[in-house]
C-alpha atoms as a PDB file:
ATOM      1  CA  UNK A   1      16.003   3.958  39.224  1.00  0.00           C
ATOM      2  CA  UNK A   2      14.089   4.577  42.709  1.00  0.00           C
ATOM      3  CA  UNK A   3      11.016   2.126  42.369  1.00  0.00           C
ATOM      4  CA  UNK A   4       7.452   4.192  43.033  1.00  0.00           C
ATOM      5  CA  UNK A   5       7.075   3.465  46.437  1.00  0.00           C
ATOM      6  CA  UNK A   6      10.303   5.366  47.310  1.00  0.00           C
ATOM      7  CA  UNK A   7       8.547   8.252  45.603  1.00  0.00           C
ATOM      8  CA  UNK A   8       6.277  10.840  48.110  1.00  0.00           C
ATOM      9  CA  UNK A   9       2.594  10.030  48.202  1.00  0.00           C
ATOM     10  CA  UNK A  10       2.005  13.592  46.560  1.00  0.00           C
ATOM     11  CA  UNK A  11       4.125  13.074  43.600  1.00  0.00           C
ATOM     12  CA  UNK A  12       1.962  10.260  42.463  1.00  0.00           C
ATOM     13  CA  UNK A  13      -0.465  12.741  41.218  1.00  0.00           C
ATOM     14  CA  UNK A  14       1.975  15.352  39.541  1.00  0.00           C
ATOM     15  CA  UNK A  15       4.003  12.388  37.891  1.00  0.00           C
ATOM     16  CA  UNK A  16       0.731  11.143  36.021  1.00  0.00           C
ATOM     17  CA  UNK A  17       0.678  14.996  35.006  1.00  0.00           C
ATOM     18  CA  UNK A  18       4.131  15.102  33.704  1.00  0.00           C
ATOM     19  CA  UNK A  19       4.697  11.725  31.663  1.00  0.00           C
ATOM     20  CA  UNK A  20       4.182  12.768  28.153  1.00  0.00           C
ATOM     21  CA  UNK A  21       7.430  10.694  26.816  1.00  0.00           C
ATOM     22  CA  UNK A  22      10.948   9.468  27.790  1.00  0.00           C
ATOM     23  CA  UNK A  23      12.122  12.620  25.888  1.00  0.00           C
ATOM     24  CA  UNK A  24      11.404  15.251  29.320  1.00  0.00           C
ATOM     25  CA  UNK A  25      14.781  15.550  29.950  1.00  0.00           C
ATOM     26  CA  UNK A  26      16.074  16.415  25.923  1.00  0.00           C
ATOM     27  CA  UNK A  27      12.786  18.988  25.984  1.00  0.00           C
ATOM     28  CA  UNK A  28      14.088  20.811  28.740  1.00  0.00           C
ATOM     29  CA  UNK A  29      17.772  20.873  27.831  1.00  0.00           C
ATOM     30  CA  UNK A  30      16.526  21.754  24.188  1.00  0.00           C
ATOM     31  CA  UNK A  31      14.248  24.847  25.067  1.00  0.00           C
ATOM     32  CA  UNK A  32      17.127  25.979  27.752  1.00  0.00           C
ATOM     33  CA  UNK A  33      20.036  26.370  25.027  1.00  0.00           C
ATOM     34  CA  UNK A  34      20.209  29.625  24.032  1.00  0.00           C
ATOM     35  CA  UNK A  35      16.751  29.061  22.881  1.00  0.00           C
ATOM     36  CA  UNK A  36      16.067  30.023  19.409  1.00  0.00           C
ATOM     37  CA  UNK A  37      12.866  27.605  19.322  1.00  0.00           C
ATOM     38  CA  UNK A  38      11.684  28.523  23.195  1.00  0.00           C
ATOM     39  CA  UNK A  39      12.158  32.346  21.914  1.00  0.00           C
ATOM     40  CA  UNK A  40       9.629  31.177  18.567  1.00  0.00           C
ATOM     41  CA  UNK A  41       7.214  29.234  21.018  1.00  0.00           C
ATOM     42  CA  UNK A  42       7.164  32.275  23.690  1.00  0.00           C
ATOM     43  CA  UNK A  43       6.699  35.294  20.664  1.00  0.00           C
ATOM     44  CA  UNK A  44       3.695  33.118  19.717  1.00  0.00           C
ATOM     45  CA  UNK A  45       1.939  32.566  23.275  1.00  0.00           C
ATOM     46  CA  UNK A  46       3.284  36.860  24.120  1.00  0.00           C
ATOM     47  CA  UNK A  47       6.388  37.962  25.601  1.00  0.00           C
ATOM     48  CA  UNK A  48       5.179  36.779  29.443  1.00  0.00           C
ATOM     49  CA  UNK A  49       7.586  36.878  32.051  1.00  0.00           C
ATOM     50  CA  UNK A  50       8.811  33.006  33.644  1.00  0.00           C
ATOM     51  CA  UNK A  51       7.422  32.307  36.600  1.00  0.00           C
ATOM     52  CA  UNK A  52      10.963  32.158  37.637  1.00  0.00           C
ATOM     53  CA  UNK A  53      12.485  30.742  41.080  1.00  0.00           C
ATOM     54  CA  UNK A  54      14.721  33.598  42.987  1.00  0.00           C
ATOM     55  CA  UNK A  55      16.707  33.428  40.072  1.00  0.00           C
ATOM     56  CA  UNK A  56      14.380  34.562  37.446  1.00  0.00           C
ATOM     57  CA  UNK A  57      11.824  36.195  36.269  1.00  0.00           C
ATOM     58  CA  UNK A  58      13.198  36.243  32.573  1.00  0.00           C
ATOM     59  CA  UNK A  59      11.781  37.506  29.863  1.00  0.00           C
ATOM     60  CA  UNK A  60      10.725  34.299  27.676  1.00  0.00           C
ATOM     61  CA  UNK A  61      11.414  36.410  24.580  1.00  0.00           C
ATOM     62  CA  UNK A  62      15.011  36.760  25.378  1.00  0.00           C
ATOM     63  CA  UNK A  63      17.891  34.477  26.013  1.00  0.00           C
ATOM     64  CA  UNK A  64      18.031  35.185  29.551  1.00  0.00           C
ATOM     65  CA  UNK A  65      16.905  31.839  31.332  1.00  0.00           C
ATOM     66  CA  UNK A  66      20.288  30.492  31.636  1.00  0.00           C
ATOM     67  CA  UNK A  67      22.136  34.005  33.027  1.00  0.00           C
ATOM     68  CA  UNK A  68      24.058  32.523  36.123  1.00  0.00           C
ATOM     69  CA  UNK A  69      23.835  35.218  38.523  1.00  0.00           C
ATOM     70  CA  UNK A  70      27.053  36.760  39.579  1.00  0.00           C
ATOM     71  CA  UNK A  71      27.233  35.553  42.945  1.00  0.00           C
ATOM     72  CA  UNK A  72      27.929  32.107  42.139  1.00  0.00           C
ATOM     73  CA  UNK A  73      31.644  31.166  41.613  1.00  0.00           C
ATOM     74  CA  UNK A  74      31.778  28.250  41.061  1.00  0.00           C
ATOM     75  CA  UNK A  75      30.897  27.174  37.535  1.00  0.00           C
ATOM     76  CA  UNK A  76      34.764  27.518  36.566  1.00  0.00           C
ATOM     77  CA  UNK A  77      35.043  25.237  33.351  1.00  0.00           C
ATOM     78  CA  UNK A  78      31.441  24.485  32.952  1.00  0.00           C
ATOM     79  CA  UNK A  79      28.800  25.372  30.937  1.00  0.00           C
ATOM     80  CA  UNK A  80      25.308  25.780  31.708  1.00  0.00           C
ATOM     81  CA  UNK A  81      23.008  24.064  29.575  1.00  0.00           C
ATOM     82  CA  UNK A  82      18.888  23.866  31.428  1.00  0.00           C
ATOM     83  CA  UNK A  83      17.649  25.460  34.341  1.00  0.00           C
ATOM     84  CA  UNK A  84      14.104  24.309  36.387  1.00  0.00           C
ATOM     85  CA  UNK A  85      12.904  26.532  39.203  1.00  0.00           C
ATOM     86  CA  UNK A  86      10.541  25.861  41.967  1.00  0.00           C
ATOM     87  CA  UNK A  87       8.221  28.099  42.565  1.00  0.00           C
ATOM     88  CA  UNK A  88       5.932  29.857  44.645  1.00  0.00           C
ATOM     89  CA  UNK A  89       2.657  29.260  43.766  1.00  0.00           C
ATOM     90  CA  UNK A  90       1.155  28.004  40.854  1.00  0.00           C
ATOM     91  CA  UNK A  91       1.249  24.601  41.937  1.00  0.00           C
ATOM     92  CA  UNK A  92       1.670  22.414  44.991  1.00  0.00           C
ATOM     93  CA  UNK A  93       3.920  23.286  47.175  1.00  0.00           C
ATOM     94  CA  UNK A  94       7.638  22.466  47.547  1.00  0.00           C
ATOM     95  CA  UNK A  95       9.594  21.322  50.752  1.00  0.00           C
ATOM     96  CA  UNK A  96      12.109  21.113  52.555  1.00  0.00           C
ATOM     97  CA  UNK A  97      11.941  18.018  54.971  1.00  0.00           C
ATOM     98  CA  UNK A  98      13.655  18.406  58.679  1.00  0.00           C
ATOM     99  CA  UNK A  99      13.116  15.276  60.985  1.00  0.00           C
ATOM    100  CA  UNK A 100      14.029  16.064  64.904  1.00  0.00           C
ATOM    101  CA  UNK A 101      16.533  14.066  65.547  1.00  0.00           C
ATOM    102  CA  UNK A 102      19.430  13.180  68.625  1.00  0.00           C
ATOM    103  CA  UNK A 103      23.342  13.356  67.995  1.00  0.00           C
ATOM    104  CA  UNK A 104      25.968  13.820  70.557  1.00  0.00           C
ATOM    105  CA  UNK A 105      23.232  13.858  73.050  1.00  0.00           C
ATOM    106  CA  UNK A 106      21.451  16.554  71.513  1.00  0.00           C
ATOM    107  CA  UNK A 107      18.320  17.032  69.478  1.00  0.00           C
ATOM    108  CA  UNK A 108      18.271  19.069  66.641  1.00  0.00           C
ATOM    109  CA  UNK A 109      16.448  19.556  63.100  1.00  0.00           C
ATOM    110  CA  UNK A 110      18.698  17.394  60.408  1.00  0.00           C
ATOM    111  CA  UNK A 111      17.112  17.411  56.634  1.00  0.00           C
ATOM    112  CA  UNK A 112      16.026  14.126  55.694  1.00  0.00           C
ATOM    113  CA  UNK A 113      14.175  14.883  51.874  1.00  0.00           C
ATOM    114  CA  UNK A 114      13.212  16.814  49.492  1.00  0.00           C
ATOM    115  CA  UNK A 115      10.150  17.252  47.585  1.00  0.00           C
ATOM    116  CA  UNK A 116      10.117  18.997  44.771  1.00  0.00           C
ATOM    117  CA  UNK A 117       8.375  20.047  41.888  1.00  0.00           C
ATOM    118  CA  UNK A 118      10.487  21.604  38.817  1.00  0.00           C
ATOM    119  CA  UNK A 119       9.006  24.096  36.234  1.00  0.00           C
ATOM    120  CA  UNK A 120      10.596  25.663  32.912  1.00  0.00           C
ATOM    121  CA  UNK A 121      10.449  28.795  31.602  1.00  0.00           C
ATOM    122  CA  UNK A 122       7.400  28.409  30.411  1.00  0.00           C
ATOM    123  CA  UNK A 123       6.023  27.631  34.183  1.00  0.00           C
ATOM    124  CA  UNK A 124       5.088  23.908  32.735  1.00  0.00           C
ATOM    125  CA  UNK A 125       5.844  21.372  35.025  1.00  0.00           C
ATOM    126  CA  UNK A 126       8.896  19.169  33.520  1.00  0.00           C
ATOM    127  CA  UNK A 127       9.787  17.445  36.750  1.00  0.00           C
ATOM    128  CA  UNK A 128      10.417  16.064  40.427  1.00  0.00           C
ATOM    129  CA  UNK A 129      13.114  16.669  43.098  1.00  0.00           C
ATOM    130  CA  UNK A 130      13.732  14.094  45.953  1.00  0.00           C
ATOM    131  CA  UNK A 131      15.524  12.453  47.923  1.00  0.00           C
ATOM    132  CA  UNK A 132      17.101   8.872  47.515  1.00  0.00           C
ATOM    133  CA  UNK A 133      15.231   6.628  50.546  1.00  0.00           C
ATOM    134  CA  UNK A 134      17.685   3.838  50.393  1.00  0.00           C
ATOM    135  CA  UNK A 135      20.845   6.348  50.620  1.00  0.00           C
ATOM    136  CA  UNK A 136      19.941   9.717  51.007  1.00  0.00           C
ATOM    137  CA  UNK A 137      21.314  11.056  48.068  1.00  0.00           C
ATOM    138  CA  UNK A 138      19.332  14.303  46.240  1.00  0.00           C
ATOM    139  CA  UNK A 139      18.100  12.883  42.706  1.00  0.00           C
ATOM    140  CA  UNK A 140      16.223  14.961  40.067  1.00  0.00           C
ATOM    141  CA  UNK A 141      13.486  13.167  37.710  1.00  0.00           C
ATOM    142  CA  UNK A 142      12.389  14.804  34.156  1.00  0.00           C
ATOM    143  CA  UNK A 143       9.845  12.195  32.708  1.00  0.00           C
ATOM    144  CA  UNK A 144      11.368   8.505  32.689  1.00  0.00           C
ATOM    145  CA  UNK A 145      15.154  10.458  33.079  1.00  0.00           C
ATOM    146  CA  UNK A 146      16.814  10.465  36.419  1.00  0.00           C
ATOM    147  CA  UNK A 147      20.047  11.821  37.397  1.00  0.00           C
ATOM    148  CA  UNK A 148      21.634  11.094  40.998  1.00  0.00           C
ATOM    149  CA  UNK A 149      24.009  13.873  42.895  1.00  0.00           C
ATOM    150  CA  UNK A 150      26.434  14.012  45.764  1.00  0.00           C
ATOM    151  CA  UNK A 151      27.434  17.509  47.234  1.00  0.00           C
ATOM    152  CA  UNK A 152      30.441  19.073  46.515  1.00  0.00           C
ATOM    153  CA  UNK A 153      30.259  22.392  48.112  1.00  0.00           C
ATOM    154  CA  UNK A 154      28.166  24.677  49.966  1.00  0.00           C
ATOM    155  CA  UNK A 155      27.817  28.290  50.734  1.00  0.00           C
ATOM    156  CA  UNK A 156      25.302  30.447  52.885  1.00  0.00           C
ATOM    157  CA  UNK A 157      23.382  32.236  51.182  1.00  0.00           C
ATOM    158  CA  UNK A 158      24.167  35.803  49.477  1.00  0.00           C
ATOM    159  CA  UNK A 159      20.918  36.950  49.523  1.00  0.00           C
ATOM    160  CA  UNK A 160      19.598  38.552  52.626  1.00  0.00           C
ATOM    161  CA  UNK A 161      17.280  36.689  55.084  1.00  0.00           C
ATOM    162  CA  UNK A 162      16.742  32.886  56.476  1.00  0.00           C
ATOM    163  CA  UNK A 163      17.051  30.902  52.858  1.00  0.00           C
ATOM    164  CA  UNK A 164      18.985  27.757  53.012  1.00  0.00           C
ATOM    165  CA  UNK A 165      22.760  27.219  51.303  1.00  0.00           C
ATOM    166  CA  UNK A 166      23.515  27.583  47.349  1.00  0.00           C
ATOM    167  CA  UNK A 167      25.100  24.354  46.797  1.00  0.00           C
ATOM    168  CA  UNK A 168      27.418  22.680  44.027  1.00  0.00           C
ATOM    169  CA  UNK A 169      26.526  19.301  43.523  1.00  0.00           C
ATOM    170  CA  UNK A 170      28.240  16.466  41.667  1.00  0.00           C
ATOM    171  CA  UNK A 171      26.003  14.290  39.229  1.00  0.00           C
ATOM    172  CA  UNK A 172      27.429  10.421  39.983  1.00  0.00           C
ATOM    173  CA  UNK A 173      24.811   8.697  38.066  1.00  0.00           C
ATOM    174  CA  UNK A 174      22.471   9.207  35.063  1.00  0.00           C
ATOM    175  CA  UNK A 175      19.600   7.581  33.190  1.00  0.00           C
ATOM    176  CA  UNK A 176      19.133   9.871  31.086  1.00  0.00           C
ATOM    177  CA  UNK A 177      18.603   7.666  27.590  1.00  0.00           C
ATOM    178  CA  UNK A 178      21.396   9.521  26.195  1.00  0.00           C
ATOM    179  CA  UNK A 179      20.885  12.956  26.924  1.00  0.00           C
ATOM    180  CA  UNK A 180      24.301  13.866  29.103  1.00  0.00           C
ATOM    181  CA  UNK A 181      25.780  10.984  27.591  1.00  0.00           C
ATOM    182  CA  UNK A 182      27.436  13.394  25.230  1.00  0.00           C
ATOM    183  CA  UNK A 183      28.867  15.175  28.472  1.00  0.00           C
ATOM    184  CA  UNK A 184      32.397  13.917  30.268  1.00  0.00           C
ATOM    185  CA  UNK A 185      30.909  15.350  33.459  1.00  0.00           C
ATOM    186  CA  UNK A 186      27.625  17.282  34.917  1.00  0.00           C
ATOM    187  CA  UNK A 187      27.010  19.500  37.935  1.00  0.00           C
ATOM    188  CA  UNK A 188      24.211  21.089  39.403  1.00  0.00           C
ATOM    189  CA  UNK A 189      24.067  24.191  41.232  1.00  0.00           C
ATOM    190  CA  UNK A 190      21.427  25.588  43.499  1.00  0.00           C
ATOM    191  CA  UNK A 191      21.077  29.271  43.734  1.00  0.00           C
ATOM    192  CA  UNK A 192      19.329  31.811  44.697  1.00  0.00           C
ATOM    193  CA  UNK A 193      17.381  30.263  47.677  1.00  0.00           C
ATOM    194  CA  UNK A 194      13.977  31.290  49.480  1.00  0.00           C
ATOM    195  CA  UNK A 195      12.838  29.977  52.651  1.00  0.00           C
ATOM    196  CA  UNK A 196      13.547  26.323  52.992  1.00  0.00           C
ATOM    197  CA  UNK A 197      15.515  26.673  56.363  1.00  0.00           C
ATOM    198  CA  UNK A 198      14.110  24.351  59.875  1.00  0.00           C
ATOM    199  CA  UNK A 199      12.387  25.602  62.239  1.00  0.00           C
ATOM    200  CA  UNK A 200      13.903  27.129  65.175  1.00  0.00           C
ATOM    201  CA  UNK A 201      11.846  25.388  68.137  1.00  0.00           C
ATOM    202  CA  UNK A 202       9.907  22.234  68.789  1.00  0.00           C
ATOM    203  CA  UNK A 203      13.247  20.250  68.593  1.00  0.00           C
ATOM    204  CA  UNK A 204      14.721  20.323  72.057  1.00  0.00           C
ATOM    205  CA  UNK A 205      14.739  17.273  73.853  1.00  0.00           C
ATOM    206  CA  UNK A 206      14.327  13.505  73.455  1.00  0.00           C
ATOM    207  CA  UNK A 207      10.776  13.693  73.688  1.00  0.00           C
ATOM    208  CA  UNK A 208      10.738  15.635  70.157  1.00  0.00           C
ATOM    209  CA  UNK A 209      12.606  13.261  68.707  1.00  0.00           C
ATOM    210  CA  UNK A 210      10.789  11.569  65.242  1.00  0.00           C
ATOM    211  CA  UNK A 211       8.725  15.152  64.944  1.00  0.00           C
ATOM    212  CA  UNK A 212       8.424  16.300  60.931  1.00  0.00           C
ATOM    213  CA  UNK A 213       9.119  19.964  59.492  1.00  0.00           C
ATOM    214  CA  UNK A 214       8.404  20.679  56.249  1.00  0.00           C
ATOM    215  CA  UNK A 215       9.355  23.896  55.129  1.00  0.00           C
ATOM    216  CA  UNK A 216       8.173  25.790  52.022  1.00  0.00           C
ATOM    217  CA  UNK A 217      10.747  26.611  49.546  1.00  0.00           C
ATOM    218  CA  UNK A 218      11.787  28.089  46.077  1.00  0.00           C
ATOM    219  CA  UNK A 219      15.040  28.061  44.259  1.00  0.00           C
ATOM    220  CA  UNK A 220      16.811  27.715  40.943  1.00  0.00           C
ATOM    221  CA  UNK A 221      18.333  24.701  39.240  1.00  0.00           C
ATOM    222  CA  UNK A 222      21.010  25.202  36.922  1.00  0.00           C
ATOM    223  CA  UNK A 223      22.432  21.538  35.197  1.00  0.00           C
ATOM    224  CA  UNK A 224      26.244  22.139  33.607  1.00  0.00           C
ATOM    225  CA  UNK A 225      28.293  20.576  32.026  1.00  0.00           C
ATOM    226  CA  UNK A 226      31.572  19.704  30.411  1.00  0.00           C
ATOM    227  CA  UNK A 227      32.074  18.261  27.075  1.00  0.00           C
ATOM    228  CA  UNK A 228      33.763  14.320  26.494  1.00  0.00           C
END
């Protein structure tokens, strides 16, 4: 697990929020299956619509949170079981990190982290999205649970306008205190993108080089999976 100090400064805050038990990550998955008990807990609060990333809203009432919209095709043999958006307001903001740097003698905007902060349907924050520091690789925290990725695919984005790629990413390690233990193997896709793309100036030359982007964006989560 990353220590704290691999963590950014403004998750320290929004973790201390979040921490109610080692459990996050079974709460989540629990209220996102088909959700008999998140459909008792939403008639009870009213039938409000989820804050909802690009993917959403949805109508807490109804089983819709974990609709995978039709233009992703790539969830062939697995089943998804949670979704957590970022959002647009309602919180602190969520970025995309770009860092200007040089390759093959050129400078240009390369995405070096992530920081994220995940909501249900419920528009409760359940967790954090970041970036590896020691190897780069995209890692998603609910509570005390942690699951690592590596990418598998990518694809521009359907939707019109400058949101970054829908993406199809591998899970290669989990601390998850049993939760996806039960599962032989776990992906996570990222659809339905808004904003999030680098800038297209102020990264020309070596004297740029070391500048920091960080641009504001909101997507969906979906977490499959595929029985042992």
């Amino acid at each position: 697990i990353a220590s704290a100090h691999f963590l950014p400064k403004s998750f320290f805050a929004a973790s201390a929020i979040m921490k109610t038990s080692t459990a996050a990550l079974i709460c989540l998955i629990s209220s996102s299956l088909i959700g008999v008990e998140a459909s008792k807990k939403a008639s009870k609060k009213t039938s409000k619509k989820s804050p909802g990333g690009a993917c959403g809203p949805c109508d807490t009432s109804k089983h819709c949170w974990l609709e995978v919209p039709e233009k992703a095709d790539n969830t062939d043999g697995f089943t998804p079981i949670a979704r957590a958006d970022v959002i647009f307001g309602g919180g602190p903001p969520s970025h995309q990190i770009y860092k200007c740097e040089m390759a093959g003698g050129m400078a240009g905007w390369a995405l070096a982290d992530v920081e994220a902060f995940l909501y249900d349907q419920h528009g409760e924050q359940v967790g954090l999205h970041f970036f590896d520091a020691r190897g780069g690789s995209p890692r998603w925290q609910v509570g005390e649970s942690l699951i690592t990725g590596a990418l598998l695919s990518k694809v521009i984005s359907p939707d019109a306008g400058d949101n970054i790629a829908w993406l199809w990413v591998n899970v290669t390690e989990k601390n998850a205190f049993g939760v996806l233990d039960d599962y032989d193997a776990v992906r996570v896709g990222r659809y339905c993108t808004q904003g999030g793309v680098p800038p297209t100036t102020g990264c020309s030359g070596a004297e740029d080089v070391g500048a920091e982007f960080k641009s504001v964006y909101a997507t969906s989560y979906y977490f499959f999976a595929q029985k042992k």
